[in-house]
Protein backbone atom coordinates (compact mmCIF):
# COMPACT_ATOMS: atom_id res chain seq x y z
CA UNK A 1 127.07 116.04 75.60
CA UNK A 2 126.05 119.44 74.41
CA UNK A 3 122.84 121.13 73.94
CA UNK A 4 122.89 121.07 70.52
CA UNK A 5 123.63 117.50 70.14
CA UNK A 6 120.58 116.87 73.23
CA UNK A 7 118.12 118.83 71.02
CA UNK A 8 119.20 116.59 67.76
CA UNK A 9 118.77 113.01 69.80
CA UNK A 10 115.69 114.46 71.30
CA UNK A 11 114.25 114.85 67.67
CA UNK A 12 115.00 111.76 67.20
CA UNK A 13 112.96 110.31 70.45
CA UNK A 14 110.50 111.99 68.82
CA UNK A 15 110.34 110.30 65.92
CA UNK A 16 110.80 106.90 67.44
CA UNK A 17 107.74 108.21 69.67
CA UNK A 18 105.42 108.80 66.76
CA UNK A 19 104.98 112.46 68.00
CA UNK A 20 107.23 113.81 64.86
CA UNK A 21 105.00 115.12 61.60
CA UNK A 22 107.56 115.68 58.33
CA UNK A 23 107.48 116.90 55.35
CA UNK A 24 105.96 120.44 54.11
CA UNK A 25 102.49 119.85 53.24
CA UNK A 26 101.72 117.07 55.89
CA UNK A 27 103.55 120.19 58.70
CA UNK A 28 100.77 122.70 57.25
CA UNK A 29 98.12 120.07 56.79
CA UNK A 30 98.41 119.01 60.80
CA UNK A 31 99.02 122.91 61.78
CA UNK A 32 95.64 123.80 60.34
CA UNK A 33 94.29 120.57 61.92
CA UNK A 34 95.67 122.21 65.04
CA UNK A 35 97.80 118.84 65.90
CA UNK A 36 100.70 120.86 65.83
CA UNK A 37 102.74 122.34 69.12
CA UNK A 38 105.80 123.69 67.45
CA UNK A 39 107.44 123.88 64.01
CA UNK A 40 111.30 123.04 62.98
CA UNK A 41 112.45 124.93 59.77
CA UNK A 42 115.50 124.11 58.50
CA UNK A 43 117.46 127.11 58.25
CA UNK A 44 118.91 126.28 54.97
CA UNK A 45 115.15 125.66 53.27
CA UNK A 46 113.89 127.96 50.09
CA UNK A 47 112.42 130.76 50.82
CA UNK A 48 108.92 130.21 49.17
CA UNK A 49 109.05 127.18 51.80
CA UNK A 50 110.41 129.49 54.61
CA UNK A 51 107.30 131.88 54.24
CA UNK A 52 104.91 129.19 53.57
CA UNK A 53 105.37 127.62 56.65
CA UNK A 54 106.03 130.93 58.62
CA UNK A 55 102.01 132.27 57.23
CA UNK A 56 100.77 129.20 58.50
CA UNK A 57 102.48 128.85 61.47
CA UNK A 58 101.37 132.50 62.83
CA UNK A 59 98.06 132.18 61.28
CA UNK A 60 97.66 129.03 64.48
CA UNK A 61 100.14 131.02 66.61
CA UNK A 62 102.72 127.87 66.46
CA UNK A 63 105.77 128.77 67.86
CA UNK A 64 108.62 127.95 64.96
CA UNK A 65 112.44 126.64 65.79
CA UNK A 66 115.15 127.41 62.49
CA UNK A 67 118.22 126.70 64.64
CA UNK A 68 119.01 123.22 62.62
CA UNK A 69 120.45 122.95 58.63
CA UNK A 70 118.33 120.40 56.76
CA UNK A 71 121.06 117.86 56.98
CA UNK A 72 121.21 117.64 60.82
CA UNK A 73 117.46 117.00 60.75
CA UNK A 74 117.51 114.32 58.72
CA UNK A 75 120.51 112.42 60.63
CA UNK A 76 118.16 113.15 63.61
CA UNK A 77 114.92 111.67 62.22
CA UNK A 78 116.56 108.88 59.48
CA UNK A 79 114.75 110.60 56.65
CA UNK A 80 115.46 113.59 54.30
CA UNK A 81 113.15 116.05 55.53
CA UNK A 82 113.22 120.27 56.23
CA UNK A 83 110.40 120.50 57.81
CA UNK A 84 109.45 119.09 60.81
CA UNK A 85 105.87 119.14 63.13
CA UNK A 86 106.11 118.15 66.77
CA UNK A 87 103.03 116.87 67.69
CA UNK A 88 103.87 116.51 71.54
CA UNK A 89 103.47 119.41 73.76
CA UNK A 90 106.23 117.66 76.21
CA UNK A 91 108.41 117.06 73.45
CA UNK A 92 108.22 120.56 72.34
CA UNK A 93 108.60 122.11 75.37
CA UNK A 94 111.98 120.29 76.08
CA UNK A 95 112.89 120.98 72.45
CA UNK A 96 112.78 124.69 73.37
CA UNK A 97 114.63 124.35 76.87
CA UNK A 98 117.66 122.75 75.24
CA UNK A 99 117.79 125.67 72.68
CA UNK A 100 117.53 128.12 75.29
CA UNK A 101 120.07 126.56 77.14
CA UNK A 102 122.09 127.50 73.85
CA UNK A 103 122.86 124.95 70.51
């Protein structure tokens, strides 16, 4: 299986897991809250969206992942969602290994 396709499943563990936070305001809400260890944009998300989440993300110093279109996400997690909070530091930091590894 590729990396890609690991990272995917792996959001979806995450869900499953309970350490997944979605949807735009509840991402910010938690970031702020500092519950937050790393953000997932979708790379195909508006742009008032995109810097929304980008201010408030390097406001907390939140690392932020837009390697995934908003449809891939939401196979991943089982809901329609382009933005996604990891609220797992181990979950995030295998996240970011399988994207290094190349998706």
């Amino acid at each position: 299986m590729q990396n890609r396709q690991k990272a995917i499943n792996l959001l979806g563990l995450a869900e499953r897991a309970g350490k997944l936070t979605t949807g735009t305001e509840t991402v910010i809400n938690e970031t702020n809250k500092g519950k937050i260890k790393l953000i997932l944009l979708a790379s195909d998300v508006q742009a008032n969206t995109a810097e929304k989440v980008d201010r408030v993300a390097r406001k907390n110093n939140i690392p932020m992942i837009n390697s995934f279109s908003a449809s891939e996400m939401s196979r991943a997690i089982g809901k329609k969602r382009k933005v996604l909070g990891l609220t797992d530091a181990g979950f995030a930091r295998a996240l970011v290994k399988r994207i290094n590894e190349g998706v």
